[in-house]
C-alpha atoms as a PDB file:
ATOM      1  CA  UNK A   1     -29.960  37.390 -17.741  1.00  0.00           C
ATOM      2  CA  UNK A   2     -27.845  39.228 -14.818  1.00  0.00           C
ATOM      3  CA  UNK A   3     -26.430  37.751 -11.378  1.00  0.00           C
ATOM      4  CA  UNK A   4     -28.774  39.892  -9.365  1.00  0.00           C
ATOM      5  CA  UNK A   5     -31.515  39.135 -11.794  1.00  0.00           C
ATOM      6  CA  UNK A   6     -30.874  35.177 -11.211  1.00  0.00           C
ATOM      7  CA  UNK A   7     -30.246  36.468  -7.321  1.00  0.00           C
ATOM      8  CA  UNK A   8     -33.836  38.002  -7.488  1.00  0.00           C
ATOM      9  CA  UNK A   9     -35.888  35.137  -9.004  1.00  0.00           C
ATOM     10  CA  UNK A  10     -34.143  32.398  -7.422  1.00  0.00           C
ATOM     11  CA  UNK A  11     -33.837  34.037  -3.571  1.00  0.00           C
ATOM     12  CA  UNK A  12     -37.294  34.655  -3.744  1.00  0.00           C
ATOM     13  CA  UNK A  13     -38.814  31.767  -5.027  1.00  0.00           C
ATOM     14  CA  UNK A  14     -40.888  29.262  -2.662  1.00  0.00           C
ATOM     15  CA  UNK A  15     -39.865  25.821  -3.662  1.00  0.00           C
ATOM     16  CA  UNK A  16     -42.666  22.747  -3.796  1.00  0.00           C
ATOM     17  CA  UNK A  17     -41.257  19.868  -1.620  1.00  0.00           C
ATOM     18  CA  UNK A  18     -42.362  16.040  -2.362  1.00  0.00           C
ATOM     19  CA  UNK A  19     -41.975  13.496  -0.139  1.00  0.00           C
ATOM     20  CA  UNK A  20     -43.699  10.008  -0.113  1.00  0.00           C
ATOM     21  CA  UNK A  21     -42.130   6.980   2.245  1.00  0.00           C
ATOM     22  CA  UNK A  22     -40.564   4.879  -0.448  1.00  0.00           C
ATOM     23  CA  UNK A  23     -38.835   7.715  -1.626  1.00  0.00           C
ATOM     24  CA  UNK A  24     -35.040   7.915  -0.999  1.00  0.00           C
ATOM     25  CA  UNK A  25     -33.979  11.588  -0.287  1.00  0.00           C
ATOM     26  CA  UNK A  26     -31.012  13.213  -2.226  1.00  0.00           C
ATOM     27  CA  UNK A  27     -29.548  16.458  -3.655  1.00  0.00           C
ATOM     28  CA  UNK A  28     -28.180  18.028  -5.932  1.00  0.00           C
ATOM     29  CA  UNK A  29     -26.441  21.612  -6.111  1.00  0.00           C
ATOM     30  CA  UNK A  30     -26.440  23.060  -9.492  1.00  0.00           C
ATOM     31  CA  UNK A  31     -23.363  26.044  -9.527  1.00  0.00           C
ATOM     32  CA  UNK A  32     -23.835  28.615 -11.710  1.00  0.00           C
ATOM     33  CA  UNK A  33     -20.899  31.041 -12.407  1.00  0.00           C
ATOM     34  CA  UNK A  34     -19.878  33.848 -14.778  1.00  0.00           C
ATOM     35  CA  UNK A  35     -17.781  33.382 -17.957  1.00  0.00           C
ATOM     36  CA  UNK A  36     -16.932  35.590 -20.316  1.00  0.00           C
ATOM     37  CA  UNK A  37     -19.033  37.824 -18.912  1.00  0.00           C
ATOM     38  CA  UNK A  38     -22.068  35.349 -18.706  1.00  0.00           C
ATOM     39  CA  UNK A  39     -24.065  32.614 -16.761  1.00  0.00           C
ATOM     40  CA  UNK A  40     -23.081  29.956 -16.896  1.00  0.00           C
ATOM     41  CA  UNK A  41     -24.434  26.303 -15.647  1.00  0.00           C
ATOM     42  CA  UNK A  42     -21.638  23.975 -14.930  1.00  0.00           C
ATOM     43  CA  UNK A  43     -22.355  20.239 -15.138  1.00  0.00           C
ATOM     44  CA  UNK A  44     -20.977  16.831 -14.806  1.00  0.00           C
ATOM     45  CA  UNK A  45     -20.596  13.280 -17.124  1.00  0.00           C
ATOM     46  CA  UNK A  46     -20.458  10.558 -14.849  1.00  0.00           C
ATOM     47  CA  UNK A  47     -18.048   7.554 -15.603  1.00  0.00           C
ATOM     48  CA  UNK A  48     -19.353   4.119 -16.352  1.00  0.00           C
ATOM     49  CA  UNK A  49     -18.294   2.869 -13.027  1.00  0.00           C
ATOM     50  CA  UNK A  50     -20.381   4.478 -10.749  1.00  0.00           C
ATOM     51  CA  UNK A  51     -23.587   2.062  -9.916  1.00  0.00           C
ATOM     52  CA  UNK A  52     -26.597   4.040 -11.539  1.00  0.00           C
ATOM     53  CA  UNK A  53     -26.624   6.526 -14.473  1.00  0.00           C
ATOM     54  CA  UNK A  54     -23.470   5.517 -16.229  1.00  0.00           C
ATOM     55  CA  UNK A  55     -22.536   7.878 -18.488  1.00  0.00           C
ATOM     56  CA  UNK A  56     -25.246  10.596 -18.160  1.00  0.00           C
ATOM     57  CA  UNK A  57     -25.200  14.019 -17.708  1.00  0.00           C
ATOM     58  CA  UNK A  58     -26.313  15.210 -14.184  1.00  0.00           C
ATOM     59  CA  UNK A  59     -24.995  17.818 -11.511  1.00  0.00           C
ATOM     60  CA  UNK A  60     -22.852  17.089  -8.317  1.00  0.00           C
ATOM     61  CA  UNK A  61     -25.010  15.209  -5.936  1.00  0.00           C
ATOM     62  CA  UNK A  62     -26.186  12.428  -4.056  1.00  0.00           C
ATOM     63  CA  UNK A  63     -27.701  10.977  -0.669  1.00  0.00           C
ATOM     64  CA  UNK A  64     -27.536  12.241   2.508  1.00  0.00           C
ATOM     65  CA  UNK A  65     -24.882  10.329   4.593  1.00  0.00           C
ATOM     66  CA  UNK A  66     -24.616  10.428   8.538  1.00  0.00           C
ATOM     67  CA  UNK A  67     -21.748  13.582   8.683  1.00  0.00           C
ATOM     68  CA  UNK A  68     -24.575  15.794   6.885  1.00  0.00           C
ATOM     69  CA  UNK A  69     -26.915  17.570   9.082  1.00  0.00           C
ATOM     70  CA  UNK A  70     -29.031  18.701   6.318  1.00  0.00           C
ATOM     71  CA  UNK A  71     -29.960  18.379   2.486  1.00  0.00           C
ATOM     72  CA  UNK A  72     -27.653  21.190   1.313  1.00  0.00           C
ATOM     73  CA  UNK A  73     -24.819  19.704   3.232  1.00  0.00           C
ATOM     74  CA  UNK A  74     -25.536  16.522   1.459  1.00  0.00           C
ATOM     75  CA  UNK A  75     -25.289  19.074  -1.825  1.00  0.00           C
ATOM     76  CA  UNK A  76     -22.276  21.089  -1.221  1.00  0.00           C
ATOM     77  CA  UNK A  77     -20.301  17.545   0.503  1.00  0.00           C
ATOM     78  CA  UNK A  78     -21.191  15.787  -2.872  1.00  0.00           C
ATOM     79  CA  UNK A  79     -19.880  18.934  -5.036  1.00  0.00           C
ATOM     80  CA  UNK A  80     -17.006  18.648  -3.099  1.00  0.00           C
ATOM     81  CA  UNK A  81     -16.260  15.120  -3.736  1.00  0.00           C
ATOM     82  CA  UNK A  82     -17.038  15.546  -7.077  1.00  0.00           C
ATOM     83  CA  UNK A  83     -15.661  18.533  -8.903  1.00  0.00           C
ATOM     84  CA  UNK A  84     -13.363  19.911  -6.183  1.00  0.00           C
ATOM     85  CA  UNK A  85     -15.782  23.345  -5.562  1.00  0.00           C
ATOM     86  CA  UNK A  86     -14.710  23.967  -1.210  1.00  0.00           C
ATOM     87  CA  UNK A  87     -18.329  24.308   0.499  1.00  0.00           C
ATOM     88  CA  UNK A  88     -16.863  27.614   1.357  1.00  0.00           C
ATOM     89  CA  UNK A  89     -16.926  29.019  -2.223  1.00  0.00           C
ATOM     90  CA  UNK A  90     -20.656  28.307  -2.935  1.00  0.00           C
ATOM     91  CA  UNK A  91     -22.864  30.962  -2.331  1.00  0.00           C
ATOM     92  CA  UNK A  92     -25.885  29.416  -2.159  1.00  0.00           C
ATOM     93  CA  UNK A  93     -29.274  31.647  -3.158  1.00  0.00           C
ATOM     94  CA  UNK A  94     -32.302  29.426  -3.017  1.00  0.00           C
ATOM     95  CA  UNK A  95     -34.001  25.534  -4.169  1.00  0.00           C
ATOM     96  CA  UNK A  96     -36.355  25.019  -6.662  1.00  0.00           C
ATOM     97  CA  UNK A  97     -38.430  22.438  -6.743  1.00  0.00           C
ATOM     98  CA  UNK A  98     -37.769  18.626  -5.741  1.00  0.00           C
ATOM     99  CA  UNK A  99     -37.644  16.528  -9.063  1.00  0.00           C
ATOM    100  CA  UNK A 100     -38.313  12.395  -8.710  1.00  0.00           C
ATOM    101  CA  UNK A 101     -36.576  10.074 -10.829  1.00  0.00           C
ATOM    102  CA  UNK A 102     -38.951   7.636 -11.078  1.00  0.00           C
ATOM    103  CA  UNK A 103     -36.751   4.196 -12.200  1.00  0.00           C
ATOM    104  CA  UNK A 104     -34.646   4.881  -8.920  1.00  0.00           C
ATOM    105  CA  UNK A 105     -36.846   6.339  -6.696  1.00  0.00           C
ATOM    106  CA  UNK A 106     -34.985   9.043  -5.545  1.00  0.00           C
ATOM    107  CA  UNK A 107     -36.575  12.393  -4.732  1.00  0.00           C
ATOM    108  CA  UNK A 108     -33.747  15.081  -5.713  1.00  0.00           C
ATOM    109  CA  UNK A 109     -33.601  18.782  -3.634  1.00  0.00           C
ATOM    110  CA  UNK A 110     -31.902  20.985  -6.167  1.00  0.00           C
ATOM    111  CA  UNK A 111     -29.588  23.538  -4.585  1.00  0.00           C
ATOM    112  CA  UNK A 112     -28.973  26.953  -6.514  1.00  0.00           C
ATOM    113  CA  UNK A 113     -25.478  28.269  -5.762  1.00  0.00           C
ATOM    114  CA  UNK A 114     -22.938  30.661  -7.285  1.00  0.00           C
ATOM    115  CA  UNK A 115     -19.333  29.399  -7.569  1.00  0.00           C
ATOM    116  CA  UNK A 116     -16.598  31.359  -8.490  1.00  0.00           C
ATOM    117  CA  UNK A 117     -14.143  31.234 -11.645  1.00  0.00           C
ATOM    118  CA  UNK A 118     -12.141  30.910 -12.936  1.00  0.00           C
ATOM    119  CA  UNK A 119     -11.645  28.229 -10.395  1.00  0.00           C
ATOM    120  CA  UNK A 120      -9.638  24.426  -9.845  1.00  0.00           C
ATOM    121  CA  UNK A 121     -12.130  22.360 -11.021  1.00  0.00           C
ATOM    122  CA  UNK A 122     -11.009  18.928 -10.048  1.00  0.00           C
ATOM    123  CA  UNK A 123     -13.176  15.605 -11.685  1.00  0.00           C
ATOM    124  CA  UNK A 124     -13.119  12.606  -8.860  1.00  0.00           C
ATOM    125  CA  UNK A 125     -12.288  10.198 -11.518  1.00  0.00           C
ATOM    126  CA  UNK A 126     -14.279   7.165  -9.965  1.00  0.00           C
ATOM    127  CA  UNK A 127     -17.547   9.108 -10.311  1.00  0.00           C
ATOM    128  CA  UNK A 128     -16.834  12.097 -13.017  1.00  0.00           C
ATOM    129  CA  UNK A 129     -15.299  12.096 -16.545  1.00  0.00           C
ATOM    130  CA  UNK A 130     -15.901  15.506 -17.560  1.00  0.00           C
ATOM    131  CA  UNK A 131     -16.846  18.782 -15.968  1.00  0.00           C
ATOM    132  CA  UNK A 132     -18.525  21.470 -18.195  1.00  0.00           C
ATOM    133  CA  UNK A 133     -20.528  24.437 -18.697  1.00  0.00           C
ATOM    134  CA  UNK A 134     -23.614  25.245 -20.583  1.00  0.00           C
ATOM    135  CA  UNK A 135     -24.169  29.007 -20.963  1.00  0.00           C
ATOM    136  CA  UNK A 136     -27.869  29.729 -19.472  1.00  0.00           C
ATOM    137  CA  UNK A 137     -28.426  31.236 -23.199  1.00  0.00           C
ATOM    138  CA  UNK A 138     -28.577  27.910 -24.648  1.00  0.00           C
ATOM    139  CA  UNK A 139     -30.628  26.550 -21.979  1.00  0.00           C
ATOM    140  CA  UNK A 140     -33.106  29.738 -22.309  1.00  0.00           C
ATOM    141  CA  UNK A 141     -33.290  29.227 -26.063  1.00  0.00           C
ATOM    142  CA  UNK A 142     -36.315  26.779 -27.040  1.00  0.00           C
ATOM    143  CA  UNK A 143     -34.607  25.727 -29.873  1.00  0.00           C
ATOM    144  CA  UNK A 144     -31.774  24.370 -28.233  1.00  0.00           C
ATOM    145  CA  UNK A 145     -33.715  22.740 -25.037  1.00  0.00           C
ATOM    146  CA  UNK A 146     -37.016  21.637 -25.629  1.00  0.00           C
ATOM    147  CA  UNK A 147     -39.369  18.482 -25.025  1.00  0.00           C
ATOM    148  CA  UNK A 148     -38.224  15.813 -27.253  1.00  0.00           C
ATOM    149  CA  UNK A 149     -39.040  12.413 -27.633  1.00  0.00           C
ATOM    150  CA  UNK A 150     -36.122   9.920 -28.507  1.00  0.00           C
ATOM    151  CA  UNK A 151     -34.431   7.127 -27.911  1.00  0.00           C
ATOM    152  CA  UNK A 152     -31.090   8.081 -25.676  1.00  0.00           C
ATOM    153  CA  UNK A 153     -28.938   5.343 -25.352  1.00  0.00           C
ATOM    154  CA  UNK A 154     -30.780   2.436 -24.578  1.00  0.00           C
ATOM    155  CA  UNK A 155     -33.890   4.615 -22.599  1.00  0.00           C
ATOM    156  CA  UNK A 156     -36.461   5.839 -24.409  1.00  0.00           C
ATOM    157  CA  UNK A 157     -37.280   8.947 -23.121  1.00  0.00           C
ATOM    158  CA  UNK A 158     -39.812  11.992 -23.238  1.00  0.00           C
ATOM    159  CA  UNK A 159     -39.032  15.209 -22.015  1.00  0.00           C
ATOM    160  CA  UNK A 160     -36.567  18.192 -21.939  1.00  0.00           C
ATOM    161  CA  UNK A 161     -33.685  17.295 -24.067  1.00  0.00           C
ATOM    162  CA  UNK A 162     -30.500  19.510 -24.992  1.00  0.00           C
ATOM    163  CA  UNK A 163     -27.244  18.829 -26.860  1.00  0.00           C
ATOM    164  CA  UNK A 164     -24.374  20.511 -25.919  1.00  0.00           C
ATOM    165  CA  UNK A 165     -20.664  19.920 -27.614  1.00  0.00           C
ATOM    166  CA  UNK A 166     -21.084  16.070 -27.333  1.00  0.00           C
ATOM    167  CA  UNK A 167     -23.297  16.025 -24.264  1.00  0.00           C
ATOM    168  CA  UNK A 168     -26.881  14.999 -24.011  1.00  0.00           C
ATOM    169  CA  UNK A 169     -28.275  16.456 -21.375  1.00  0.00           C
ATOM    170  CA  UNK A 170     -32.346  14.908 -20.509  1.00  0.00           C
ATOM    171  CA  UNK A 171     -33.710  12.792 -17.810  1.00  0.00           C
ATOM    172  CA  UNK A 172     -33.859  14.526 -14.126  1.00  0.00           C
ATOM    173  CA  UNK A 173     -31.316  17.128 -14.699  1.00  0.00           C
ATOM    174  CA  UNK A 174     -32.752  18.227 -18.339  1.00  0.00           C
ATOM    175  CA  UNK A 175     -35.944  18.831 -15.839  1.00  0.00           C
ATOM    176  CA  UNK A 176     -34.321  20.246 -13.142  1.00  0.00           C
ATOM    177  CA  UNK A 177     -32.822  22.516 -15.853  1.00  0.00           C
ATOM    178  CA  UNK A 178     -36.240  22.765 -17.433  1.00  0.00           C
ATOM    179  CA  UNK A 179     -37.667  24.430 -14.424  1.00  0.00           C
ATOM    180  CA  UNK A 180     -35.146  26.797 -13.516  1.00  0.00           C
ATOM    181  CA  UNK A 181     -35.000  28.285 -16.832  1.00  0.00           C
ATOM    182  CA  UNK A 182     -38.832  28.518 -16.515  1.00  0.00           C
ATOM    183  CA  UNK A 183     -39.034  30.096 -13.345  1.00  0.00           C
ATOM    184  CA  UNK A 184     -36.227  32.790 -14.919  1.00  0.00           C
ATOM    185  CA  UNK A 185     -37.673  33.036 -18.138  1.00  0.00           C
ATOM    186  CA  UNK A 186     -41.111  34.167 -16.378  1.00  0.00           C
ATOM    187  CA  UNK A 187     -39.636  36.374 -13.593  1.00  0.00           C
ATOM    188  CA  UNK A 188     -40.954  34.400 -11.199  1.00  0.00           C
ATOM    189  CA  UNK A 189     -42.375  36.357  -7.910  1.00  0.00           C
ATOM    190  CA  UNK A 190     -41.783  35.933  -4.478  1.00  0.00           C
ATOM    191  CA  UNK A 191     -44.788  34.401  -4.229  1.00  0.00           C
ATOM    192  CA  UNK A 192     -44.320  31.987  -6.944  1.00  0.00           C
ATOM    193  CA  UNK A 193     -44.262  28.156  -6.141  1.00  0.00           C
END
């Protein structure tokens, strides 16, 4: 899979929104960047004291908070905070669609951006533990991510699962990650979604 090929799909791609009124809005960006000459999708372990989803796998986000004047500031002030990437260095190509997590409530708008790298990565050690990246290979290769059913921790849990040098990676972002490989696996049109 190329950048412009990514570019292409994602750019063009019409995004489905949900919304309900006991849903909480958030966000999520989810950088992708080229190493060793390939995509990458760079992710984050949260520590176990931040207040929900201690210890999973998930990309830099969160909720909206009154200095953001939109959902992808929300995304890129979040990245920010959490693995050091300067608004300024994302270049941001498209959404795909919102994801719910259904225990919290939240309704998650995924952000597709392009960050550079090498770069200075910086975990916010109240809220990340690790920062890593997945190469989109793994991610496009059924064997490695599929629907899996299994008890993670102490959830048991249904869906997209992959594992990735010590990381489990399921739950929202495995299906966040489960639809963006989708839409790139199929070549998604521009009037897809």
């Amino acid at each position: 899979m190329t950048r412009a090929r990514v570019l292409e799909i994602v750019g063009s791609y019409r995004k489905q929104r949900l919304s309900g009124r006991n849903l909480v809005k958030s966000a999520v960006l989810v950088p992708l960047l080229c190493k060793d000459g390939e995509i990458h999708v760079l992710l984050t372990e949260r520590t176990q004291d931040v207040r929900s989803h201690k210890g999973q796998v998930c990309f830099p986000g969160g909720t909206p908070q009154p200095e953001d004047s939109s959902l992808l500031d929300t995304a890129l002030r979040e990245a920010w905070e959490e693995t050091g990437i300067d608004p300024e260095d994302v270049e941001v190509i498209g959404e795909i669609d919102d994801n719910v997590v259904a225990s919290t409530g939240y309704v998650i708008s995924p952000f597709v951006g392009f960050v550079p790298y090498p770069y200075g990565f910086r975990a916010n050690e109240a809220e990340t533990k690790d920062i890593f990246f997945v190469p989109l290979s793994v991610l496009m290769d059924p064997l490695e991510f599929r629907e899996q059913e299994r008890v993670i921790g102490e959830h048991f849990y249904h869906g997209p699962v992959c594992d990735y040098n010590g990381h489990v990676i399921w739950g929202a972002t495995g299906r966040i990650l489960q639809h963006l490989v989708g839409l790139l696996g199929s070549g998604a049109s521009p009037s897809a979604g």
